[in-house]
Protein backbone atom coordinates (compact mmCIF):
# COMPACT_ATOMS: atom_id res chain seq x y z
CA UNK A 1 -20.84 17.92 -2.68
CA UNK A 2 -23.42 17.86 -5.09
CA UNK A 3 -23.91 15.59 -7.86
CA UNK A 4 -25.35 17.06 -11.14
CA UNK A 5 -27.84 15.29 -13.68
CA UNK A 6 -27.16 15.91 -17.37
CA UNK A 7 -30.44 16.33 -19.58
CA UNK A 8 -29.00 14.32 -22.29
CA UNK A 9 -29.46 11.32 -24.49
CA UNK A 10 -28.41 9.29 -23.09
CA UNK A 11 -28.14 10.82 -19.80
CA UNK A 12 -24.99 11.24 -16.93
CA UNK A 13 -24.33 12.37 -14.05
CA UNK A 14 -21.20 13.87 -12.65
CA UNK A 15 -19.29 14.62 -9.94
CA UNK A 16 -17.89 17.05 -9.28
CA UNK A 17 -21.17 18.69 -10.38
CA UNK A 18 -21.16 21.03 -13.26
CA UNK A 19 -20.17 24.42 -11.73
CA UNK A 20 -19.65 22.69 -8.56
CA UNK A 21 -17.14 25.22 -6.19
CA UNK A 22 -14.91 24.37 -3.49
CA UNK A 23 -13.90 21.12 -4.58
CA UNK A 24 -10.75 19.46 -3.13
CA UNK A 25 -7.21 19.40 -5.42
CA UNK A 26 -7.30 15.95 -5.42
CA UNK A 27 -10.62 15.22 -6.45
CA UNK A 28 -11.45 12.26 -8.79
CA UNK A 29 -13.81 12.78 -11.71
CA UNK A 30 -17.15 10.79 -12.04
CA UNK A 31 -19.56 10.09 -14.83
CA UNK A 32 -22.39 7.67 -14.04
CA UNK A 33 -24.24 6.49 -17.36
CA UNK A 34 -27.68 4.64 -17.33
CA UNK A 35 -26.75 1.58 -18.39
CA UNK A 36 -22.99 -0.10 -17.90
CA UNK A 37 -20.57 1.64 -19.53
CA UNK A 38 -17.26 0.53 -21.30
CA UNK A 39 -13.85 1.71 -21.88
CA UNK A 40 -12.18 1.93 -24.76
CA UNK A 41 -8.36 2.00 -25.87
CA UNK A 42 -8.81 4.99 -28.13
CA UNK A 43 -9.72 8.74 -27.12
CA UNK A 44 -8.36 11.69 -24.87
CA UNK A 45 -9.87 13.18 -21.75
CA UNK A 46 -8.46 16.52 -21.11
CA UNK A 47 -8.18 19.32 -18.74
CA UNK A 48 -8.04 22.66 -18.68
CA UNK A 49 -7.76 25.90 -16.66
CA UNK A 50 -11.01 27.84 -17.37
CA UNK A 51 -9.54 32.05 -17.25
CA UNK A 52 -6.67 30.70 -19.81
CA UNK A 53 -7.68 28.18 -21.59
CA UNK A 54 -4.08 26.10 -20.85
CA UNK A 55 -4.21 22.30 -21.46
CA UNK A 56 -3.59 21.12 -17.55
CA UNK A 57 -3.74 17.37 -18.10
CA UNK A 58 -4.32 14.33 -20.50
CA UNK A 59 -5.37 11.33 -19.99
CA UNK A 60 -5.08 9.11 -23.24
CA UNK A 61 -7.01 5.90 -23.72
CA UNK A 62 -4.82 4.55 -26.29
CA UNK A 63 -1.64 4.02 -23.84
CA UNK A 64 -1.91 1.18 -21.64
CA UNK A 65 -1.94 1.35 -17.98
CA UNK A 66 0.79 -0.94 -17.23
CA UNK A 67 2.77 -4.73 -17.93
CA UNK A 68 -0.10 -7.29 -17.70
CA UNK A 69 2.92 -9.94 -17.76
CA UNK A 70 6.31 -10.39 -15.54
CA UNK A 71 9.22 -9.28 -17.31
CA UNK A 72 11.56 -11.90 -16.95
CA UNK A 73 14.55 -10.30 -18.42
CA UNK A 74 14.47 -7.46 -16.10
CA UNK A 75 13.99 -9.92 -13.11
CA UNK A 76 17.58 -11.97 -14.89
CA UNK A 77 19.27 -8.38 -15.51
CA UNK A 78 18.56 -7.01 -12.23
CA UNK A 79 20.68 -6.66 -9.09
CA UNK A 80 20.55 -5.46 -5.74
CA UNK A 81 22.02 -2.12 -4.63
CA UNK A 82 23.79 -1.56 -0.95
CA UNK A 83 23.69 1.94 -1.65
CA UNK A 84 21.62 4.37 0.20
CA UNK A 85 18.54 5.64 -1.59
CA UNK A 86 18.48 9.52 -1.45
CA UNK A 87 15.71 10.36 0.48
CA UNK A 88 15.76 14.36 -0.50
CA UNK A 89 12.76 16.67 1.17
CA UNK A 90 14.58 19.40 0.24
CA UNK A 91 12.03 20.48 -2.73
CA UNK A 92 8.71 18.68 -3.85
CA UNK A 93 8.79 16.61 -6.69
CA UNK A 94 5.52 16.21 -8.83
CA UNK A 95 3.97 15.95 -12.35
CA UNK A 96 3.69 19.83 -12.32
CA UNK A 97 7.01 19.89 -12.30
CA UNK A 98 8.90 16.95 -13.38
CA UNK A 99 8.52 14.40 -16.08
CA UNK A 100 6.85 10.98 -14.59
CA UNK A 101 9.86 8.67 -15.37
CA UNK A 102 12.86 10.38 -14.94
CA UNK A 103 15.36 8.06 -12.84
CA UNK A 104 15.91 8.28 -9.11
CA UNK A 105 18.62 6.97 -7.50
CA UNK A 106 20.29 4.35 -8.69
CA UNK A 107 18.01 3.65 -11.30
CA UNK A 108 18.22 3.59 -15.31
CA UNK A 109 15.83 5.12 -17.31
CA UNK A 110 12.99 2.69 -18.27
CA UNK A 111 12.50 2.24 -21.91
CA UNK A 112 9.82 -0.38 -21.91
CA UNK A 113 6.43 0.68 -22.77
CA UNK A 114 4.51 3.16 -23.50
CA UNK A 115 2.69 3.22 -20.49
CA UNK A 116 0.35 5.53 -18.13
CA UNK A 117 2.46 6.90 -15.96
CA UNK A 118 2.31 9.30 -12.46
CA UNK A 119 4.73 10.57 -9.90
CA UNK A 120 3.23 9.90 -6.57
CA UNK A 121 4.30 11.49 -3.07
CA UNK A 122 7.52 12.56 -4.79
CA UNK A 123 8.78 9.45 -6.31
CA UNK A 124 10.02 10.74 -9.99
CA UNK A 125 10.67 7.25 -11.78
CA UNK A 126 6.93 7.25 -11.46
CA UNK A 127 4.03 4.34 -10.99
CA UNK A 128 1.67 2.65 -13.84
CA UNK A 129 -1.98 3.93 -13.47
CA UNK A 130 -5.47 3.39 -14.30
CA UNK A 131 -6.51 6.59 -15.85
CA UNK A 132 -9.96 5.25 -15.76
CA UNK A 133 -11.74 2.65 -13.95
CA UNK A 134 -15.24 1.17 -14.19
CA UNK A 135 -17.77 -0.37 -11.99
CA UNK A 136 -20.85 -0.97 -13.78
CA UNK A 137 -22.95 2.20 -14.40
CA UNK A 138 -20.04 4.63 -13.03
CA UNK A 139 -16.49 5.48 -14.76
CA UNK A 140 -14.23 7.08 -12.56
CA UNK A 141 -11.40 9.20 -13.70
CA UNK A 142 -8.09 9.86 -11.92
CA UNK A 143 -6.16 12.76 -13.69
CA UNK A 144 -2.59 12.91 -12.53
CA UNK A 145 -1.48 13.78 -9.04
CA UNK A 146 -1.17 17.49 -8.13
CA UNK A 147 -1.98 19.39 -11.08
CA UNK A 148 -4.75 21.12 -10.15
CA UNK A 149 -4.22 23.80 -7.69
CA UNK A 150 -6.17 25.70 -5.22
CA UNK A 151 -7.78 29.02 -6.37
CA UNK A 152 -8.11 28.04 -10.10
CA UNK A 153 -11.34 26.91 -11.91
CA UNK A 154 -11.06 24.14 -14.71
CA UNK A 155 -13.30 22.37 -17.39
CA UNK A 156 -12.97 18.98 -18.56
CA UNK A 157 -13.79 17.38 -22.44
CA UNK A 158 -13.93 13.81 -23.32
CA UNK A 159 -13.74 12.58 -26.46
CA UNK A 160 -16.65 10.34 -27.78
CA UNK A 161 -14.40 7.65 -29.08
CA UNK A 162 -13.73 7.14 -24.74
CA UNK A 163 -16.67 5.26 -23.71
CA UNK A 164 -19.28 2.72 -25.51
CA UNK A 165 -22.69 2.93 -24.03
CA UNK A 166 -24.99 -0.59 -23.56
CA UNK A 167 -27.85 1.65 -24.21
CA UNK A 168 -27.43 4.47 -26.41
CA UNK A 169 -24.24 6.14 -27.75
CA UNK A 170 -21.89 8.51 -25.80
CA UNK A 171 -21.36 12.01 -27.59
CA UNK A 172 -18.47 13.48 -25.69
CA UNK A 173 -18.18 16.66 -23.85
CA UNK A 174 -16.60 19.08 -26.19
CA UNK A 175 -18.42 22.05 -24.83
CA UNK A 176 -16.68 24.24 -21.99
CA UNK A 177 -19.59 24.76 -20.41
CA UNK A 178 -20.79 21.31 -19.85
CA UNK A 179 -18.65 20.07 -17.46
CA UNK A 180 -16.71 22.86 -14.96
CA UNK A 181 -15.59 23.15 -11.65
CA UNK A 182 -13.66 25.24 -9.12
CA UNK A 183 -11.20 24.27 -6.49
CA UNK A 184 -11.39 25.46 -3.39
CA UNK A 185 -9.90 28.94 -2.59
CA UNK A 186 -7.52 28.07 -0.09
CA UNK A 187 -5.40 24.97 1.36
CA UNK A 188 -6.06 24.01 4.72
CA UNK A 189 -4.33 26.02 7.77
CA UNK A 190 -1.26 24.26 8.57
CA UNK A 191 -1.38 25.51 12.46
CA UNK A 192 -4.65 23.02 12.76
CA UNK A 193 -1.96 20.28 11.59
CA UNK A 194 -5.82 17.80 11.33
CA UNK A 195 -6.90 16.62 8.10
CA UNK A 196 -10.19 15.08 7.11
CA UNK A 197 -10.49 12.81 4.52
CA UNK A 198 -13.67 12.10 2.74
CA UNK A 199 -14.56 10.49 -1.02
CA UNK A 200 -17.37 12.33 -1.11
CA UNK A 201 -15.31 15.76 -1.35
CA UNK A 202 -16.82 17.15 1.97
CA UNK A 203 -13.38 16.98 3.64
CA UNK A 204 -9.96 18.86 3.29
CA UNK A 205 -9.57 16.15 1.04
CA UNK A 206 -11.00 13.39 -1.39
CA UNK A 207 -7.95 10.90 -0.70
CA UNK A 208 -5.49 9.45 1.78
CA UNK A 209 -2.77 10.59 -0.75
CA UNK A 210 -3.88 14.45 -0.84
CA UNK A 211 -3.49 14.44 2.61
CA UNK A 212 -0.69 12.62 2.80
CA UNK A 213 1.22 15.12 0.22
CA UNK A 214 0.11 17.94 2.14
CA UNK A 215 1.66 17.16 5.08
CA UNK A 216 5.21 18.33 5.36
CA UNK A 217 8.36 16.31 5.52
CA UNK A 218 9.82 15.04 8.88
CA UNK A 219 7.69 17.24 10.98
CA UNK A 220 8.32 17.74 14.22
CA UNK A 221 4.69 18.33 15.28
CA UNK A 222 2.42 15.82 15.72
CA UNK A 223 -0.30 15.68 12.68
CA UNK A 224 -3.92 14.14 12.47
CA UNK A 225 -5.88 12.39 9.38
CA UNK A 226 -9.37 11.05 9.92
CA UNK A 227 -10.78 8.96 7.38
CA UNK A 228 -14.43 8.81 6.34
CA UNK A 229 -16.22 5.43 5.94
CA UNK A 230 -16.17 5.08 2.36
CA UNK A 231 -14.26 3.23 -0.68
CA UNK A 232 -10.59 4.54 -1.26
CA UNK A 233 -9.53 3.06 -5.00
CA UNK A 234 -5.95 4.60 -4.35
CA UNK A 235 -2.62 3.57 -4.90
CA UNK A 236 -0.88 5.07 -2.10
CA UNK A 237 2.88 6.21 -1.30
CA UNK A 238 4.59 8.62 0.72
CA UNK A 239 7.99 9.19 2.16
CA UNK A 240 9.72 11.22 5.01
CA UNK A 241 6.66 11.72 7.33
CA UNK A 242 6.82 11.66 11.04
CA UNK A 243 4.71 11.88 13.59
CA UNK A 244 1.54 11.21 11.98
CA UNK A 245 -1.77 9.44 13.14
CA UNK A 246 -3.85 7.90 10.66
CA UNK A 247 -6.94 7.22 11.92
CA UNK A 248 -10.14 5.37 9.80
CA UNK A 249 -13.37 5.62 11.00
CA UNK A 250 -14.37 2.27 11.15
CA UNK A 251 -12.05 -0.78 9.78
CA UNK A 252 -14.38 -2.63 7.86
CA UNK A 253 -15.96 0.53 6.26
CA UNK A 254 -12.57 2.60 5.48
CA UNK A 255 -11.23 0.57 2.32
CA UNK A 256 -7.72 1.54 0.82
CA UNK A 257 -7.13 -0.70 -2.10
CA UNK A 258 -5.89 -0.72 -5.21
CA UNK A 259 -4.97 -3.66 -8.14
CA UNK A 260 -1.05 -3.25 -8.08
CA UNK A 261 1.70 -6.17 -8.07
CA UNK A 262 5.32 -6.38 -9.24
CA UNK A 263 4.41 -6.97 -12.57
CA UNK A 264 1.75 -3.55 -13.02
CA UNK A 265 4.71 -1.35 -11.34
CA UNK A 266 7.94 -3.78 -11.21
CA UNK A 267 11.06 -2.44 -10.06
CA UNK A 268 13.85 -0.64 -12.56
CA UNK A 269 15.44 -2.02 -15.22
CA UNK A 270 18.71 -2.36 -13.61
CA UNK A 271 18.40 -2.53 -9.46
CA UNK A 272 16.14 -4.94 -7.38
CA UNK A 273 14.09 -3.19 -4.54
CA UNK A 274 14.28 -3.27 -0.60
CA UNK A 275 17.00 -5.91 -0.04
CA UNK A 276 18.44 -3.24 2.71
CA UNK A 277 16.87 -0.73 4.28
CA UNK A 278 17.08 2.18 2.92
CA UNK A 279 18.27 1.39 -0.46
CA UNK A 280 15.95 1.86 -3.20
CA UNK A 281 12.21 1.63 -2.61
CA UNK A 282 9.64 -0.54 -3.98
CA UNK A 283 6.46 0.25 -5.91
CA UNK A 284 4.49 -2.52 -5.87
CA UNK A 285 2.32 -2.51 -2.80
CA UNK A 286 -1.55 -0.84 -3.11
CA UNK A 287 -0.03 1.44 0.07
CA UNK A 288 3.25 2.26 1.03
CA UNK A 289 4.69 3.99 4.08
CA UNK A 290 8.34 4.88 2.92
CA UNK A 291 11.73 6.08 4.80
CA UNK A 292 8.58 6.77 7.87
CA UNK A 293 9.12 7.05 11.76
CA UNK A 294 6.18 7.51 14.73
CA UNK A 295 3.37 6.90 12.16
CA UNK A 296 -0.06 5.65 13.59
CA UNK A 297 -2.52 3.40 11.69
CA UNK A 298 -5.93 2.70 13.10
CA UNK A 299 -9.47 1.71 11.92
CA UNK A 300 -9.24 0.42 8.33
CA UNK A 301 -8.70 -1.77 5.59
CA UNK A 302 -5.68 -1.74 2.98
CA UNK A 303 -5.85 -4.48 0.25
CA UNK A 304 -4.20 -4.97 -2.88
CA UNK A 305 -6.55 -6.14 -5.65
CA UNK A 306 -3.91 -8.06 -7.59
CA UNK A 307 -2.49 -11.50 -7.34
CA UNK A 308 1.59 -12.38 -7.29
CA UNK A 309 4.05 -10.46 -5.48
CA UNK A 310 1.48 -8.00 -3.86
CA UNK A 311 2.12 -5.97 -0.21
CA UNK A 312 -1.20 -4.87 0.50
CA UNK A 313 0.94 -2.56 2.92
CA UNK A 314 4.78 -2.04 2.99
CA UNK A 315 6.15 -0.38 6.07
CA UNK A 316 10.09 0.90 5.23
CA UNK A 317 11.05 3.32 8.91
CA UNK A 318 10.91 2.80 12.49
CA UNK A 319 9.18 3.06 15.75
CA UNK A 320 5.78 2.17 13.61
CA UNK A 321 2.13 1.01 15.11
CA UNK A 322 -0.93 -0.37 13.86
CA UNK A 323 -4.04 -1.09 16.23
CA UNK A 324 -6.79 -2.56 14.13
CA UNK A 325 -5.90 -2.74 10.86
CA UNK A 326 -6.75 -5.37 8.65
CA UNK A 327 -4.27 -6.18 5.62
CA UNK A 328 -5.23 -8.01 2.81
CA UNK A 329 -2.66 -9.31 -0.34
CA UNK A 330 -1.42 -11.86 -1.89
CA UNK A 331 1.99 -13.24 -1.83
CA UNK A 332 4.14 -10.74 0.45
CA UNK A 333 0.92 -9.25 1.56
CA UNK A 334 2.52 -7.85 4.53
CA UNK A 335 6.39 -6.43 4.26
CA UNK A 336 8.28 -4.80 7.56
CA UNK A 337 11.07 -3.48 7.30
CA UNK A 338 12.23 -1.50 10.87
CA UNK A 339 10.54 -1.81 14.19
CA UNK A 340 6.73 -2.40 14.10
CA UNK A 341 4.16 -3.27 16.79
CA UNK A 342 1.05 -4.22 15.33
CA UNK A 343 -1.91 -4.93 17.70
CA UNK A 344 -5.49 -6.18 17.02
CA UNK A 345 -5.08 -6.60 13.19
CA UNK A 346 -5.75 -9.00 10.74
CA UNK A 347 -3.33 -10.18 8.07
CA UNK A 348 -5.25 -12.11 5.54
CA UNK A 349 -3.09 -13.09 2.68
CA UNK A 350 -0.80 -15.59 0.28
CA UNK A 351 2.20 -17.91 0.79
CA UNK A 352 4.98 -15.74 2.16
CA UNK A 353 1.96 -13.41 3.96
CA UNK A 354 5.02 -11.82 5.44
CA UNK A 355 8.07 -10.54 4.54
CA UNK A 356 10.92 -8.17 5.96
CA UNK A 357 14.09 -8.13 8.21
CA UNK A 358 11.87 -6.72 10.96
CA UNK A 359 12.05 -6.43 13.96
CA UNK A 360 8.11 -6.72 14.21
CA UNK A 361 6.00 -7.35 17.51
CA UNK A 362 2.06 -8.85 16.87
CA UNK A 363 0.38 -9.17 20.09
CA UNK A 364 -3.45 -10.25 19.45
CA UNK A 365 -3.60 -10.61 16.09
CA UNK A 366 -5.57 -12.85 13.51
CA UNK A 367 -3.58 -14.70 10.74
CA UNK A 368 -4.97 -16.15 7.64
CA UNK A 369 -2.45 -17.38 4.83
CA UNK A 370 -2.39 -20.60 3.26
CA UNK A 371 1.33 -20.60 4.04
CA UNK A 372 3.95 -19.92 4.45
CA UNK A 373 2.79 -17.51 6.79
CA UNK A 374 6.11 -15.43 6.82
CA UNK A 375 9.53 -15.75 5.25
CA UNK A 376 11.47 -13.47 7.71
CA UNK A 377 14.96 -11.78 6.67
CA UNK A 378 16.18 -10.60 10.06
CA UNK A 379 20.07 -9.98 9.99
CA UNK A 380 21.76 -10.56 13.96
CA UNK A 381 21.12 -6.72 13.95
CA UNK A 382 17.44 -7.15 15.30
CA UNK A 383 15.40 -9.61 15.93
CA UNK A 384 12.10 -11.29 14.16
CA UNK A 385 8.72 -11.59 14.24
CA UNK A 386 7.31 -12.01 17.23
CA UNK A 387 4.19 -12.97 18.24
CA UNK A 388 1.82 -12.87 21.40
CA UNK A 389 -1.65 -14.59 22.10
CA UNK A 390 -1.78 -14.39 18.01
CA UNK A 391 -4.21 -16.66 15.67
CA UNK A 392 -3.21 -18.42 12.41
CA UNK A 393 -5.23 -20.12 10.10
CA UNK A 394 -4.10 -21.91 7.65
CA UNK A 395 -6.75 -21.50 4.86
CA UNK A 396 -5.57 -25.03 3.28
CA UNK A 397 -4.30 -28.14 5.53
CA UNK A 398 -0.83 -29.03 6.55
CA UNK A 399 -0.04 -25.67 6.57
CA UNK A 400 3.59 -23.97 7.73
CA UNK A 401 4.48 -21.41 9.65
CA UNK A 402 7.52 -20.00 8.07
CA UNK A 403 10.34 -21.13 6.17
CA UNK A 404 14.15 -19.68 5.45
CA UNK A 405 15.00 -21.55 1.95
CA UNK A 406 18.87 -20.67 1.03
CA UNK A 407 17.94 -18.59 -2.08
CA UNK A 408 20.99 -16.43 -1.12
CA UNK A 409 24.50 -17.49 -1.36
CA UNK A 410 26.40 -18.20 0.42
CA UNK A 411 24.19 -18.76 3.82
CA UNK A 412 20.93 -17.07 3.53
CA UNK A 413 19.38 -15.72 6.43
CA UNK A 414 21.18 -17.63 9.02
CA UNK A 415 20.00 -15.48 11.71
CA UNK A 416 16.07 -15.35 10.62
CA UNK A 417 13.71 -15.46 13.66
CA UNK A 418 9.90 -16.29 14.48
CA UNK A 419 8.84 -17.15 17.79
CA UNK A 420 5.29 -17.88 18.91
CA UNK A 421 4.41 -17.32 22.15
CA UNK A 422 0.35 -18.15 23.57
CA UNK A 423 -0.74 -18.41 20.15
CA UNK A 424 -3.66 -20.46 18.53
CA UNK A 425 -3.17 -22.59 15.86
CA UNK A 426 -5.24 -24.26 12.94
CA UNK A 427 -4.54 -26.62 10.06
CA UNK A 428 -1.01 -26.06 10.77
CA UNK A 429 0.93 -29.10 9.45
CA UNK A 430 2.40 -31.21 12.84
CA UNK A 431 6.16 -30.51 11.54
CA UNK A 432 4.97 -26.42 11.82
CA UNK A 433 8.17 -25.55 10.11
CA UNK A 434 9.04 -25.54 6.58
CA UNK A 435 11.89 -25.23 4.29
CA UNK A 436 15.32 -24.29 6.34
CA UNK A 437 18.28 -24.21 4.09
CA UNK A 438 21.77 -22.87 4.64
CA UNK A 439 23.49 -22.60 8.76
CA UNK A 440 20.78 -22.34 10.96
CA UNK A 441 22.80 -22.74 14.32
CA UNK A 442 22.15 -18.46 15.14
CA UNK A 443 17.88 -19.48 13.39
CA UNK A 444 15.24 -19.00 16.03
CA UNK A 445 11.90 -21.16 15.25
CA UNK A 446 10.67 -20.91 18.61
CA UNK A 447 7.21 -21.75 20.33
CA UNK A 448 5.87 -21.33 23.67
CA UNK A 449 2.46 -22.96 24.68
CA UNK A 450 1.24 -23.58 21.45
CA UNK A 451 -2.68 -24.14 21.26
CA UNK A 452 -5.59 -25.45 19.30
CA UNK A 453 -9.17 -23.42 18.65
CA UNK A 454 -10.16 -25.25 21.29
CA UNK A 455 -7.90 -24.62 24.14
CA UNK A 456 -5.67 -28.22 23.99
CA UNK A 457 -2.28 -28.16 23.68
CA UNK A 458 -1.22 -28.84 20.18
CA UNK A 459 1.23 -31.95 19.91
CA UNK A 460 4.50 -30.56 19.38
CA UNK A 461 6.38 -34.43 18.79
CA UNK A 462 6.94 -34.09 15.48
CA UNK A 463 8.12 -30.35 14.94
CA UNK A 464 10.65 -29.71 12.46
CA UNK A 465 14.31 -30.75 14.25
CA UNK A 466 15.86 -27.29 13.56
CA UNK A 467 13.08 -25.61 15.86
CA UNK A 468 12.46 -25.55 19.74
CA UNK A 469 9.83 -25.49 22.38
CA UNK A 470 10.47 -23.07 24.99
CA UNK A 471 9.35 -24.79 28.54
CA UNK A 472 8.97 -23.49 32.22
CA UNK A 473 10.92 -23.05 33.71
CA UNK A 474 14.06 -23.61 32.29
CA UNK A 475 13.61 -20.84 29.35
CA UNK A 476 11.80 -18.51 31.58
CA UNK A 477 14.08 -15.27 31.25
CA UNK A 478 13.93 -16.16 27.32
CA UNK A 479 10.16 -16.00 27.54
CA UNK A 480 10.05 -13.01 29.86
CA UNK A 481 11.91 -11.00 27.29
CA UNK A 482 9.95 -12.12 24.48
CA UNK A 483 6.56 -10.88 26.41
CA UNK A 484 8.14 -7.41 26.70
CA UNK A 485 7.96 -5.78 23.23
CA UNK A 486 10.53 -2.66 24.20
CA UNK A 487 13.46 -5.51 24.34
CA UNK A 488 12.59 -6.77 21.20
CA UNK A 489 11.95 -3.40 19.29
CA UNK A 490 14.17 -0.97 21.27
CA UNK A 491 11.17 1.22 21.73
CA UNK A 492 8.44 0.52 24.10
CA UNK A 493 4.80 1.27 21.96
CA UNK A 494 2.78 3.58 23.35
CA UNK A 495 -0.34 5.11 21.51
């Protein structure tokens, strides 16, 4: 898609171009200044349909995007919730036709704020936003999800007060004619049930999210997304999809990030997120896969951009896979809940890298966390994490491999489980364990054949008491059932 040069002073360029037709729904808006550019807390960018003349969206610079500090109070006030979230895909909830904020669930209406505010992939309590968000030269501008709509032309105004110039002064775009553009005629054919993704507005669409939206609930036909090389500044979630294959082209050069934690998009006022499965989700991870069965991820990168509690990914469903996928986050970096068989990825996070109540499988996979590498949650429903001819790092010494505190009475997570089996290990501390509070006569802390970077057997003598080494061959059968990922997972993985 064409990028346009503006003859003024100073100059701009934007994307999409000026006139520019068949441009994807979900396009973001560009203007790339001469010189860097800032943003300023004062000012309106605005939307509108071009036959009518009706205001379509606002963006206002004077509302934050979102808490820049933990609310404490809501963390004291806050309580966990048994009962099941109501996952309804009987009619499409968006900012065309719902108000961003309205309460799902068990949740209260949130009165803090103001703040920017978007319903994404049909969750109506809504998530904070960047409306705007610079890199240098460039300001990129994300009007709210699915407003504009296939077959209809629009023209965009910003106010001058917006942006302040290093060199030269920003006048606005007041005039109609200076910045317009015209979606594509028609959605893609849903009998081709493949989607390409690409920034640049060549594909069906400009974002993982478009696609994601378009794609219908719970379908029983298998569905397609290919992913362009190229920088994805998203935040991501979507619920209810099955059967869907995600597919970057390459994993280093598909990036999926976003700067999101629990204290940009924290949970309600009144109910704490994701204790059980299916109670009521979280918004705090830069991409989130939510109430999600038989979904595929291969070939890219999703990171959060934010410190704290941060998933880079959270995975809420069942019968899951990722094959080359590299996560990046802070703490909680990685969180599984329901079967998951990751293979080939890299997990490069913060203490308590990974959280969940599983059951999760890693077979070849790279670690990197300066630990706690996992705090797993498992109930004697499932099992653990599990992993196979796996590599951690510990990116500071003395490093542990999990722990299973008792920071919930009355026992914790008696039944928690994390067995190694053929794995590598570096700058792992020589008890390997941490922190086990609570019962622990049902906890599994298991190794098998435990290695160094260089092949030698690590020296096991001083492991935490509450774990075990598995040996040959008296725990044979045990390590025979661990190799075999369908008895773990009750589904056997196949791509």
């Amino acid at each position: 898609m064409p990028v346009q040069k503006v003859e003024t002073t100073p100059s701009y360029r934007l994307f999409p171009a000026n006139k520019a037709k068949g441009v994807p729904p979900d396009t973001h808006l560009t203007i790339e200044f001469d010189s860097p550019v800032q943003l300023n807390n004062k000012g309106v960018i605005r939307i509108y349909e071009s036959h009518t003349g009706r205001l379509v969206d606002t963006l206002d610079m004077s509302i934050p995007a979102g808490p820049t500090e933990p609310d404490m109070i809501r963390k004291q006030k806050a309580t966990y919730t048994t009962e099941p979230y109501p996952y309804d895909s009987s009619h499409s909830i968006t900012n065309a036709n719902t108000k961003a904020g309205t309460p799902s669930g068990t949740a209260i209406r949130d009165t803090t704020g103001p703040y920017q505010l978007t319903i994404i992939g049909g969750f109506s309590d809504g998530f904070h936003f960047y409306p705007v968000i610079i890199d240098g030269n460039r300001a990129t501008i994300y009007p709210h999800n699915n407003l504009l709509k296939y077959g209809k032309s629009y023209y965009v105004t910003i106010d001058k007060e917006v942006f302040t110039l290093e060199k030269g002064v920003f006048s606005g775009i007041y005039d109609r004619t200076t910045w317009q553009f015209s979606i594509r005629k028609n959605a893609p054919e849903a009998t081709r049930r493949h989607l390409i993704v690409n920034h640049d507005g060549s594909g069906d669409f400009c974002t993982v999210q478009g696609a994601m939206d378009f794609i219908p609930d719970f379908s029983a036909e298998s569905w397609s997304v290919f992913i362009h090389n190229g920088d994805y500044e998203e935040l991501v979630y979507f619920r209810n999809k099955k059967n869907v294959l995600l597919q970057g082209e390459n994993r280093d050069s598909v990036l999926i990030h976003y700067a999101n934690n629990e204290t940009f998009n924290p949970h309600p006022l009144n109910v704490k997120t994701n204790e059980w499965p299916g109670t009521f989700p979280s918004r705090r991870a830069a991409f989130a896969a939510d109430n999600c069965y038989d979904m595929r991820f291969e070939n890219m990168t999703i990171q959060t951009d934010l410190r704290g509690q941060a998933e880079g990914l959270l995975l809420m469903g069942s019968r899951n896979y990722l094959r080359n996928v590299r996560v990046v986050g802070s703490g909680d970096a990685l969180q599984i809940n329901g079967s998951v068989y990751l293979e080939r990825c890299i997990i490069d996070g913060g203490g308590d890298m990974i959280l969940g109540r599983g059951p999760a499988y890693f077979k070849d996979c790279l670690l990197k966390s300066p630990g706690p590498f996992m705090w797993i949650r498992n109930t004697e429903a499932n099992h653990g994490n599990i992993f196979v001819n796996c590599h951690f790092i510990g990116t500071r010494k003395n490093t542990v491999l999990a722990r299973s505190p008792l920071n919930k009475l009355p026992e914790g997570y008696p039944y928690a489980e994390a067995v190694l089996i053929n794995c590598t290990l570096e700058n792992i501390a020589p008890e390997g364990w941490g922190n086990i509070g609570g019962p622990a006569h049902h906890l599994r802390f298991l190794e098998f054949d435990s290695r160094d970077k260089d092949g030698n057997p690590i020296d096991t003598s001083r492991r935490h008491p509450l774990s075990k080494q598995l040996r040959l061959p008296a725990d044979d059968c045990l390590i025979e059932m661990y190799l075999d990922p369908a008895k773990i997972l009750n589904w056997q993985p196949e791509w």
